[in-house]
Protein backbone atom coordinates (compact mmCIF):
# COMPACT_ATOMS: atom_id res chain seq x y z
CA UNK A 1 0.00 0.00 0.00
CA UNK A 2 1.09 3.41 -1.02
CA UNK A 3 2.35 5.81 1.87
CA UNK A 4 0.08 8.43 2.37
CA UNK A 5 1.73 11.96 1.78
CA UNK A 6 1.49 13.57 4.74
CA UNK A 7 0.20 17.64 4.61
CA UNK A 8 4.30 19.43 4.94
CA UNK A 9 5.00 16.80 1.55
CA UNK A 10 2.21 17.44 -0.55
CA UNK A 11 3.74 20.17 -2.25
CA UNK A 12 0.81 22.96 -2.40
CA UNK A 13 1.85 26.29 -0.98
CA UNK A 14 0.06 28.42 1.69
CA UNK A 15 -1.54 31.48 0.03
CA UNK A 16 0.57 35.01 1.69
CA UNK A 17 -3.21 36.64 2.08
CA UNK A 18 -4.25 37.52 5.40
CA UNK A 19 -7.37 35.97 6.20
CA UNK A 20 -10.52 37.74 4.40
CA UNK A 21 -11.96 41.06 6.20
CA UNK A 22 -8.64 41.66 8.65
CA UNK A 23 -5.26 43.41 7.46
CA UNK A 24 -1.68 43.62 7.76
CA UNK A 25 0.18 46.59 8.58
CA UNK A 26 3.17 46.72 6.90
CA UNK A 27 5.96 49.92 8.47
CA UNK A 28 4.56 52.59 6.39
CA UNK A 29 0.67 50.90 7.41
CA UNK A 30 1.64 50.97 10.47
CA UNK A 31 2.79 54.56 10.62
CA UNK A 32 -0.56 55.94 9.77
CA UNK A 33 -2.28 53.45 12.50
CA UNK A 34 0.40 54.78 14.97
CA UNK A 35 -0.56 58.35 14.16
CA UNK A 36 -4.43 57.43 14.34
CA UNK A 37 -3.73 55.63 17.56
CA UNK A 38 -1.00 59.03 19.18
CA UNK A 39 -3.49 61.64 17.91
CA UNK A 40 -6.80 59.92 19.50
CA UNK A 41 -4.66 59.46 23.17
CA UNK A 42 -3.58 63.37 22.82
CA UNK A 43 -6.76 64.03 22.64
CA UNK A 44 -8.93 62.28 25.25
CA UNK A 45 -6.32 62.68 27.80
CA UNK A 46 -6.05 66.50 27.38
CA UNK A 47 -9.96 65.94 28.34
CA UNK A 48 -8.83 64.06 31.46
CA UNK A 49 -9.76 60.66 30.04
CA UNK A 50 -7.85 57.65 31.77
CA UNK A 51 -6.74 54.47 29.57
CA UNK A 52 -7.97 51.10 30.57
CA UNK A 53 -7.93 47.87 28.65
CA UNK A 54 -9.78 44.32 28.39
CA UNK A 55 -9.63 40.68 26.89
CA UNK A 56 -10.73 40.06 23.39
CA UNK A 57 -12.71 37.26 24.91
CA UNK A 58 -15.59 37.72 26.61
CA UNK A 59 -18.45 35.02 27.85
CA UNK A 60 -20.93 35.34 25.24
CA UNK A 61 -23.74 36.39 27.36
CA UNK A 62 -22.07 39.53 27.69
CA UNK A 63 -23.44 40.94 24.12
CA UNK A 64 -26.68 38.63 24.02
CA UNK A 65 -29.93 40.94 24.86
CA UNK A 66 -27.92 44.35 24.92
CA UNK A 67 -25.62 44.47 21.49
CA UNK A 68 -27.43 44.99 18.28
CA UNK A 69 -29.51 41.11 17.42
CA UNK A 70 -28.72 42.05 14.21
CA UNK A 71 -24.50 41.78 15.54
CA UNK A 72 -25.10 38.80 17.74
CA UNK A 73 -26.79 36.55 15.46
CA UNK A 74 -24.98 37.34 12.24
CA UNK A 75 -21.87 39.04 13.01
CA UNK A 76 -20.21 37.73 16.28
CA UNK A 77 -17.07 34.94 15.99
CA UNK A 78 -18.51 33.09 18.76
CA UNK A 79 -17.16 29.60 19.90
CA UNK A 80 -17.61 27.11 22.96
CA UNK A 81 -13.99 26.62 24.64
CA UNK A 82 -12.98 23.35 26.07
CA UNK A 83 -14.46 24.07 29.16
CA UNK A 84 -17.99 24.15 27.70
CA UNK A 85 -18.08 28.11 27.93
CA UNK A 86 -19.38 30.09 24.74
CA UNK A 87 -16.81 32.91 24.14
CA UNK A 88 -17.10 35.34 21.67
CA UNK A 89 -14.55 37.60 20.44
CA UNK A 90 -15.62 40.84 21.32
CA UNK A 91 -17.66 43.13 18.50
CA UNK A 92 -17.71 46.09 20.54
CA UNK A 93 -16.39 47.61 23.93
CA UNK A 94 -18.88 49.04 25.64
CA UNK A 95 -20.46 45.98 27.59
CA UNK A 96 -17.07 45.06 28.37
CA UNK A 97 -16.32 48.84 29.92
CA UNK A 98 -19.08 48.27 31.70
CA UNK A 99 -18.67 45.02 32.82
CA UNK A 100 -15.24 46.31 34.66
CA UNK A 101 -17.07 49.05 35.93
CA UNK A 102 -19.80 47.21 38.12
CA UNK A 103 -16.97 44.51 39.03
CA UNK A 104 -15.47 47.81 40.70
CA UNK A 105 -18.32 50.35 41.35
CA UNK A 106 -17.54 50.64 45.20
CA UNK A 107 -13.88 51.15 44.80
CA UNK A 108 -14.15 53.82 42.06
CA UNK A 109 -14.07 57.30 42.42
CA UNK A 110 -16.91 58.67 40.20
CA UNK A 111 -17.22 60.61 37.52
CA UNK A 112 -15.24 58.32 35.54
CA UNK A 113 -13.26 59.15 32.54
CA UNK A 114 -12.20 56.10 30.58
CA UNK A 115 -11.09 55.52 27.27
CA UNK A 116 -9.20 52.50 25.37
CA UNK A 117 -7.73 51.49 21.92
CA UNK A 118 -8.77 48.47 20.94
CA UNK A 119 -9.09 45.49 18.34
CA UNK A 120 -12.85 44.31 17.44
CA UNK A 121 -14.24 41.90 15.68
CA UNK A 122 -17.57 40.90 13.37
CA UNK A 123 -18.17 39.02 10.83
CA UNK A 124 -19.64 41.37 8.29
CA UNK A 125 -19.15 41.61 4.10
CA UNK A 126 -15.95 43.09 3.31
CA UNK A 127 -16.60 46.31 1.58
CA UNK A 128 -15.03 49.79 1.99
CA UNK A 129 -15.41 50.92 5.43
CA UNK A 130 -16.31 48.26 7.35
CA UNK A 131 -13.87 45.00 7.83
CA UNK A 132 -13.91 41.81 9.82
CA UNK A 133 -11.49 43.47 12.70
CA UNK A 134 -10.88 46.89 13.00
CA UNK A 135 -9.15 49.30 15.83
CA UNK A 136 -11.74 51.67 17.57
CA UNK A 137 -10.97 54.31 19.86
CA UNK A 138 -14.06 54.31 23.31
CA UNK A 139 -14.43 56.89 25.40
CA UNK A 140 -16.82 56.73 28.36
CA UNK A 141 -18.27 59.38 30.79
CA UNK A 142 -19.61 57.27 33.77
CA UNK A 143 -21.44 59.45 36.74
CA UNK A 144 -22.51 62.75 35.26
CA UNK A 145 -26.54 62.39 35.01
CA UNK A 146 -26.87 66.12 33.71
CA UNK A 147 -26.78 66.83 29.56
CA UNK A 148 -23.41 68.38 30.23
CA UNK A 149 -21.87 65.00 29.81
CA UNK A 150 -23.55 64.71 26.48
CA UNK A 151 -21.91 67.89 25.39
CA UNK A 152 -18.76 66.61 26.64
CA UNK A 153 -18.54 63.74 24.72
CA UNK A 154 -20.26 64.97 21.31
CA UNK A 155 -17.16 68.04 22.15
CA UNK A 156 -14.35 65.26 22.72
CA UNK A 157 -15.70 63.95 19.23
CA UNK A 158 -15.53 67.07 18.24
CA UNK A 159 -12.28 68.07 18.75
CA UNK A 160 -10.46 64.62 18.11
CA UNK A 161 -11.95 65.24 14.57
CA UNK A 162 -10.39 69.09 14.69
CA UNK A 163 -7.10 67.35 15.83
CA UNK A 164 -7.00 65.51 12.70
CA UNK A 165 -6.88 68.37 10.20
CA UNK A 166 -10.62 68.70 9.34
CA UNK A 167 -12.89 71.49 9.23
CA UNK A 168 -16.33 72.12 9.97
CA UNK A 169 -17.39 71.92 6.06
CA UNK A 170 -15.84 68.68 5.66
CA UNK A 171 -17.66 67.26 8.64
CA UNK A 172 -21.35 66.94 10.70
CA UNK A 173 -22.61 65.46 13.59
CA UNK A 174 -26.29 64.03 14.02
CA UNK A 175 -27.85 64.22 17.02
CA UNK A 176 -31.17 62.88 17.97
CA UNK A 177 -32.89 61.19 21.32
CA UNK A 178 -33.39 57.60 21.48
CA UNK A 179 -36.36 58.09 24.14
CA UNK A 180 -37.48 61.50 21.95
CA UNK A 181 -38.37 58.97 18.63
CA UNK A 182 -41.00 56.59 19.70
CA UNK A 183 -42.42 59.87 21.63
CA UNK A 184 -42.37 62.10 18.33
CA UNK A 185 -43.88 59.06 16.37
CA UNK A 186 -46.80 58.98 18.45
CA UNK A 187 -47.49 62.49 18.34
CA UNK A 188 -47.25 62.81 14.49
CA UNK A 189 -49.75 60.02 14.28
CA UNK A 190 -52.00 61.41 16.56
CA UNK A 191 -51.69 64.90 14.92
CA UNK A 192 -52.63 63.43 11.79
CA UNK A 193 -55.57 61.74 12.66
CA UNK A 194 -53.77 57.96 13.32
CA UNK A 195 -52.73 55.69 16.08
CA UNK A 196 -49.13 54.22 16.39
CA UNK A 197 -49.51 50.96 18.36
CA UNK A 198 -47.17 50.89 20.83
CA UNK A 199 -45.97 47.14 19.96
CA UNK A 200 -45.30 48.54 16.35
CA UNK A 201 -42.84 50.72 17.65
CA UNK A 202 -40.03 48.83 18.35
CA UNK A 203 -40.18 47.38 15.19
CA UNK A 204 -40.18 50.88 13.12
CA UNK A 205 -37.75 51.80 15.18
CA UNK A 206 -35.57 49.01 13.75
CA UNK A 207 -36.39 49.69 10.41
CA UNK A 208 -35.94 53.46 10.83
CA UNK A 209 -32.30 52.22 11.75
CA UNK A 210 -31.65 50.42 8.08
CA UNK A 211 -33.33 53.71 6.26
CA UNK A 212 -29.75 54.43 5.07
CA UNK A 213 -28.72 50.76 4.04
CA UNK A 214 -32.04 50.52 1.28
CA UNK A 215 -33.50 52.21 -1.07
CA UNK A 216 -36.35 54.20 -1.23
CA UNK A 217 -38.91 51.75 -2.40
CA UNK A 218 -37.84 48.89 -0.38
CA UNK A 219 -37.83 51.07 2.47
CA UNK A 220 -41.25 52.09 1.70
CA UNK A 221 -42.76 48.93 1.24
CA UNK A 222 -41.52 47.63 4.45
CA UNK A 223 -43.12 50.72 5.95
CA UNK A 224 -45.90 49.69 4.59
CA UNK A 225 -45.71 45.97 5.92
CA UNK A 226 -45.55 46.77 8.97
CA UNK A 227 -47.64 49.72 9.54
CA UNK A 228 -50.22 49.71 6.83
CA UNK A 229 -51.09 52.18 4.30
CA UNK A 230 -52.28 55.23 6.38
CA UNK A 231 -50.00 55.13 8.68
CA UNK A 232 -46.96 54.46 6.86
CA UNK A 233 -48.00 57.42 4.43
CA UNK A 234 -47.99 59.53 7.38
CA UNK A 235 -44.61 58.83 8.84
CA UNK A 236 -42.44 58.45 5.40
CA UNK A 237 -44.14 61.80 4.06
CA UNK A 238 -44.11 64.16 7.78
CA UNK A 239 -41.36 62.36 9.97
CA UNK A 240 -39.05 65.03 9.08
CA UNK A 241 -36.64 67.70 11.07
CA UNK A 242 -39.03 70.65 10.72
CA UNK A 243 -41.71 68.35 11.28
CA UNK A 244 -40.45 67.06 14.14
CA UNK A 245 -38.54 70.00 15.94
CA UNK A 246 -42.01 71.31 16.54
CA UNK A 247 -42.89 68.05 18.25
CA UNK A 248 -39.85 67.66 20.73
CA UNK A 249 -41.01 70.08 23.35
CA UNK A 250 -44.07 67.86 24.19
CA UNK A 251 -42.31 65.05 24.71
CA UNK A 252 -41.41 63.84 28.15
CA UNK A 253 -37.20 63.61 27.12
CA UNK A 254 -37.84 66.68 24.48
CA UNK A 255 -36.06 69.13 26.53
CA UNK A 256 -32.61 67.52 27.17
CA UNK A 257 -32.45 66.96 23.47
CA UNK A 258 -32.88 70.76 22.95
CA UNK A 259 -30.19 71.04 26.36
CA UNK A 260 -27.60 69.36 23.91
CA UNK A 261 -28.65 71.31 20.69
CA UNK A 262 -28.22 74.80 22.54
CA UNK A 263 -25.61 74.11 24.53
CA UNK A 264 -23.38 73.13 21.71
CA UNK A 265 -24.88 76.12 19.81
CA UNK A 266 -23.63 78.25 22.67
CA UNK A 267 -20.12 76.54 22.53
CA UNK A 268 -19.15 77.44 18.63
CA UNK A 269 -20.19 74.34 17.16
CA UNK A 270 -21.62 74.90 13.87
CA UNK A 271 -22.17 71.85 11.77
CA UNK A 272 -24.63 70.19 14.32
CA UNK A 273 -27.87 68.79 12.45
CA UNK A 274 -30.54 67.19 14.43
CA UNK A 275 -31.38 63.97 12.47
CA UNK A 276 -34.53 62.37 13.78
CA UNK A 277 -34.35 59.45 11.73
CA UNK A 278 -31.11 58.66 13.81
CA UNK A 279 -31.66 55.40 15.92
CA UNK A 280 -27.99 53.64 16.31
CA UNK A 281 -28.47 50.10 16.06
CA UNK A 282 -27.42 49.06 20.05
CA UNK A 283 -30.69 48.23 21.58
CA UNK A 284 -28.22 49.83 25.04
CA UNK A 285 -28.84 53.52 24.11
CA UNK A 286 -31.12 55.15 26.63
CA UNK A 287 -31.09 59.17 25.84
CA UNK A 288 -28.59 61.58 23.57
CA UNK A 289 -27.69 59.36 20.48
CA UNK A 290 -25.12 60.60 17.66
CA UNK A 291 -23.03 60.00 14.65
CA UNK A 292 -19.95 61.86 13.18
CA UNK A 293 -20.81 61.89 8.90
CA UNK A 294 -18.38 62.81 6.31
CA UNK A 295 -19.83 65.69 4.01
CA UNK A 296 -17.91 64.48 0.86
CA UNK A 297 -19.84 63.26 -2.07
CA UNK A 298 -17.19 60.71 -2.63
CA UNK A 299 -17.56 59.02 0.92
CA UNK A 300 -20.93 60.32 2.31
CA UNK A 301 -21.19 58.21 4.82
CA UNK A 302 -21.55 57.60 9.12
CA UNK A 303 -17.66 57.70 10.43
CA UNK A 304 -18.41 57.23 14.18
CA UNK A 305 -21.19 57.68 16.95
CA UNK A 306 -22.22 56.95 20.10
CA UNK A 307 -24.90 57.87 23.02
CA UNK A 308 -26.02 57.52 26.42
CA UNK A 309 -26.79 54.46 28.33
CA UNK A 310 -27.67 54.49 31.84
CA UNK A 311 -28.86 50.84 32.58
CA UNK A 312 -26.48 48.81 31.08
CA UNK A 313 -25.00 48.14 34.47
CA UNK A 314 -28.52 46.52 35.28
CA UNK A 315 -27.01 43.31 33.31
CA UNK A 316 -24.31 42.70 35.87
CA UNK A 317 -26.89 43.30 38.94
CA UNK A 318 -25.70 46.77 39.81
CA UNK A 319 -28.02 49.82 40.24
CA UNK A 320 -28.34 52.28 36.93
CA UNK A 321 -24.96 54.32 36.41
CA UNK A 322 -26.00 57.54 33.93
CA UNK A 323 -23.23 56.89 31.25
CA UNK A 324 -22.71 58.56 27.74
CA UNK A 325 -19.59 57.50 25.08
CA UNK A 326 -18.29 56.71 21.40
CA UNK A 327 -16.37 54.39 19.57
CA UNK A 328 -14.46 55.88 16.95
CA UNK A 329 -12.84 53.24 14.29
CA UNK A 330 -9.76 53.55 12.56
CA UNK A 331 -11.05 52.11 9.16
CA UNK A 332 -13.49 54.78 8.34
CA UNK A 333 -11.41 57.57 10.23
CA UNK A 334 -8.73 56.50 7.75
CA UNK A 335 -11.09 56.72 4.55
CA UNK A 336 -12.43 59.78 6.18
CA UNK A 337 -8.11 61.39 5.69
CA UNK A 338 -7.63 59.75 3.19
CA UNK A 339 -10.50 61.76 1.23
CA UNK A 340 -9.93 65.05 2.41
CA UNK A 341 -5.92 64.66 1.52
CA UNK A 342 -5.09 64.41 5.43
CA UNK A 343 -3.17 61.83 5.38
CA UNK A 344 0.33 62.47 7.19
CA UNK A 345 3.64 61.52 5.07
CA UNK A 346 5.78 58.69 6.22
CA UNK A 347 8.62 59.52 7.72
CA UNK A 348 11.42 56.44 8.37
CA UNK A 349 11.65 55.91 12.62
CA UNK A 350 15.28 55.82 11.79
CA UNK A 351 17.70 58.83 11.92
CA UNK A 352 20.71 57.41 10.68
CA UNK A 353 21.83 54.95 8.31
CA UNK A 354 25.72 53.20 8.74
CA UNK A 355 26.88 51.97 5.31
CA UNK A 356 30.02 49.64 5.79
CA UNK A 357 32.88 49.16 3.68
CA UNK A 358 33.39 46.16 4.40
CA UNK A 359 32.54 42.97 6.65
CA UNK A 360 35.86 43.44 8.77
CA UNK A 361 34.25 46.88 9.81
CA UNK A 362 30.96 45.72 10.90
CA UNK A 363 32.26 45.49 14.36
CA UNK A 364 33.49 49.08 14.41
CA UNK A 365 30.11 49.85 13.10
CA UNK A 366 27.70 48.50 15.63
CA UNK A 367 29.98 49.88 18.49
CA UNK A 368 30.12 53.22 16.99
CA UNK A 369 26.25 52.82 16.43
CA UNK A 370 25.97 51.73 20.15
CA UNK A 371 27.27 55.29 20.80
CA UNK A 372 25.57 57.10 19.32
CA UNK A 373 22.54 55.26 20.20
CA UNK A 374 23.18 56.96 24.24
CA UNK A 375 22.48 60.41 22.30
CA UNK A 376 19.38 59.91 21.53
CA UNK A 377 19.74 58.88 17.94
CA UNK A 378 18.34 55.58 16.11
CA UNK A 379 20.84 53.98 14.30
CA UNK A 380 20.82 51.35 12.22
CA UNK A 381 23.48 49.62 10.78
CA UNK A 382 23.67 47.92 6.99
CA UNK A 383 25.02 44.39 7.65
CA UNK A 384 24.66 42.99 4.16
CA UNK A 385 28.42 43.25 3.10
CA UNK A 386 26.87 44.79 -0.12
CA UNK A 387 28.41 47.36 -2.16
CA UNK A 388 28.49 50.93 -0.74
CA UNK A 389 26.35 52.03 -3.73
CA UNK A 390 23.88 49.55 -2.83
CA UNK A 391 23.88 50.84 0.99
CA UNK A 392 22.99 54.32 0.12
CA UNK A 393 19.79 53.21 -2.11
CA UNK A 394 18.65 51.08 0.25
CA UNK A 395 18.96 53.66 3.35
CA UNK A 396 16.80 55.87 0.41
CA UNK A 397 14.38 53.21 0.07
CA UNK A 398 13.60 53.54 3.79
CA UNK A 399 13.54 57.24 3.81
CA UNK A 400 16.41 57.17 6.35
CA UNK A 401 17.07 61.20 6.29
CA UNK A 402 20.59 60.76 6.75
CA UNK A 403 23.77 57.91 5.70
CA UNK A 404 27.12 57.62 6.70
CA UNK A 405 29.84 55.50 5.14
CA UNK A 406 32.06 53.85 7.74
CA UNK A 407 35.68 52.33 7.07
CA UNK A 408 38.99 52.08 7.99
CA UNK A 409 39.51 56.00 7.04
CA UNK A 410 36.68 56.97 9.34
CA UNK A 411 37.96 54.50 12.28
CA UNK A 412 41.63 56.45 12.06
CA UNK A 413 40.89 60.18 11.97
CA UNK A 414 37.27 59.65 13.75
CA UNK A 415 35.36 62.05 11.50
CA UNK A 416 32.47 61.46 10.01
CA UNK A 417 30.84 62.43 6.37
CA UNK A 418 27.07 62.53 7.29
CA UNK A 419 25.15 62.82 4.22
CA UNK A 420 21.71 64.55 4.20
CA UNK A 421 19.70 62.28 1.34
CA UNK A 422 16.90 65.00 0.69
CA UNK A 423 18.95 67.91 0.11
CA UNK A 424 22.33 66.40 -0.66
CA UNK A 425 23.92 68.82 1.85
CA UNK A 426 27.34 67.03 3.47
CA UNK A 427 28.81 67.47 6.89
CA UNK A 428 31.92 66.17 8.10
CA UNK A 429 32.10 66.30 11.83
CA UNK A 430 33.73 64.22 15.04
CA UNK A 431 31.57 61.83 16.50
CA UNK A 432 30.38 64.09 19.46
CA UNK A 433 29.00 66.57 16.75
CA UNK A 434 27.05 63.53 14.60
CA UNK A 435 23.88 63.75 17.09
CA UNK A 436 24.03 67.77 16.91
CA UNK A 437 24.16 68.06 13.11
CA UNK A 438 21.11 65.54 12.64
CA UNK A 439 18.76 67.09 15.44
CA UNK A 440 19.26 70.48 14.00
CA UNK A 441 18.76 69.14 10.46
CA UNK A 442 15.63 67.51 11.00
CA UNK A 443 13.41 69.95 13.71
């Protein structure tokens, strides 16, 4: 009988694709992430927001009943460990943030400002803007009951947006009330002669949150599924913002949603809209609800959002905690600078570049390099044995700013020929000038 060919002889090669939805960040990727990731922490923490972090794994219970059933059933990577536990890898932070919160709630000194970086995961259609992992930047407000911490946090999203280079024109954010909606749908029934039933309102709540994701026709007809002809003429035809403002002052939550319009009026924010078809799919939103949308015709489109939720703590058996964050991700924050040209230029970590004469010098090299190092400087040193030609292109391949050649010439007089790629400019100093010439080159 023939020997069966095991898997490492069979001679097919793995693919060099990362899996589908997910990404690898090569140095120059990863120099934009690193900038996403240093801007967003300048940010929040100028705002007094404190970094915390959490597993990727949670129990899967966590997200069942308060994430989006849309997310759990179709878009979690859930899985039941050998203990017999279902885990899922986490699609979103904020049960998790508030799962350490309650675990704590005694201990901590309220109001809490918390905020994280971190790695989520759903399993969604790959398509621009949304992946199967991305990184997304949460900031929480726990303890502050007033509509000041709304402000707060729509500001913070504000001014992280500012921070990257955009401008009011380029940007908007859409506010609306989760609590104000099923309110403002009752009244513009009633106004017009109808009823809403109140067990249809959950479900045009739902659909009100897909209105973006169909088409106008499909959109209607489901209106009209679920809600009949009258009615659904009534809502698709008068639900509207001028419709609607009018509305929000009877309403029992009406006047913190006003609070937050005014306030942030008041405070020099100009490209607020009030969107009252805004519903954010997390069925955890309690009060002030919004989303961050890029203005360019080329990528119209939701960037970020987040809201209030008071009772999520409930889940753990703690008593309601008034909350309001975000979650900003980096995919569509990238898009977003991408568009509007904001993109930062790479720039190579390394300062300086040691080409090498020759293999008996390498030794010299790294020990020279090792000095220089203790200044401050990052050095790296070309170990290839290549020819010094070859050195200098590849130290301009990486964008290193500046090369030096080092041989037996340089060893015996201990001067240096630094060579400034961009400009072409050459300095010949002593080694205790080499970190002095670069640092005034390159602020």
């Amino acid at each position: 009988m023939p020997k069966k060919k095991s898997s490492q002889n069979s001679g097919k090669k793995l693919s060099t694709d990362p899996y589908k939805g997910v990404r690898d960040f090569y140095p120059e990727d990863m120099y934009i992430e690193n900038y996403l990731f240093e801007t967003m922490r300048d940010v929040v923490e100028h705002f007094g927001y404190e970094e915390y972090a959490t597993s990727l794994l949670e129990p899967s219970e966590l997200f069942e009943g308060k994430t989006s059933e849309e997310i759990v059933r179709e878009q979690t990577y859930s899985f039941v460990d050998r203990g017999d536990r279902r885990v899922t890898l986490r699609p979103e932070m904020t049960p998790s943030v508030a799962r350490l919160v309650a675990a704590q709630k005694r201990n901590l000194a309220f109001p809490l400002r918390w905020y994280t970086i971190a790695n989520v995961f759903r399993y969604e259609r790959p398509q621009r803007g949304r992946l199967r992992e991305h990184f997304q930047l949460n900031c929480d407000l726990f303890g502050v009951k007033s509509t000041e911490g709304d402000v707060e946090i729509i500001l913070l999203a504000y001014e992280l947006m500012r921070a990257f280079g955009a401008t009011e024109s380029e940007f908007e954010i859409r506010i609306n009330h989760r609590a104000v909606i099923p309110e403002t749908l009752a009244l513009l029934a009633k106004e017009h002669g109808a009823t809403l039933p109140q067990q249809k309102q959950g479900e045009l709540i739902r659909l009100m949150d897909r209105r973006d994701k169909m088409k106008a026709e499909p959109y209607a007809e489901a209106m009209r599924d679920l809600l009949g002809e009258e009615l659904s003429k009534i809502v698709l035809l008068h639900y509207k913002p001028s419709a609607i403002r009018k509305l929000i002052a009877q309403t029992n939550a009406g006047q913190e949603l006003l609070d937050v319009l005014e306030t942030l009026d008041r405070r020099g924010i100009q490209n607020i809209v009030h969107d009252p078809h805004l519903v954010r799919g997390f069925d955890y939103y309690s009060g002030t609800i919004f989303e961050v949308f890029d203005t360019a015709a080329t990528n119209k489109r939701s960037l970020f959002g987040g809201g209030r939720y008071d009772n999520l703590l409930e889940l753990f058996g703690a008593e309601p905690l008034p909350t309001v964050g975000f979650g900003m991700g980096d995919v569509t924050l990238r898009d977003f600078l991408e568009t509007h040209n904001l993109l930062p230029e790479y720039t190579s970590p390394i300062d300086l570049y040691l080409g090498v004469t020759s293999p008996a010098m390498f030794s010299f090299a790294a020990q020279l390099a090792q000095r220089l190092r203790r200044h401050d400087l990052t050095v790296a040193v070309d170990l290839t044995g290549k020819k010094v030609g070859d050195q200098i292109k590849t130290a301009s391949r990486k964008k290193v700013p500046f090369v030096c050649i080092v041989g037996e010439d340089e060893e015996e007089s201990g001067m240096y020929r630094l060579k400034h790629l961009a400009s072409k400019k050459e300095y010949v100093v002593p080694e205790g000038q080499v970190a002095d010439v670069i640092f005034e080159t390159l602020e």
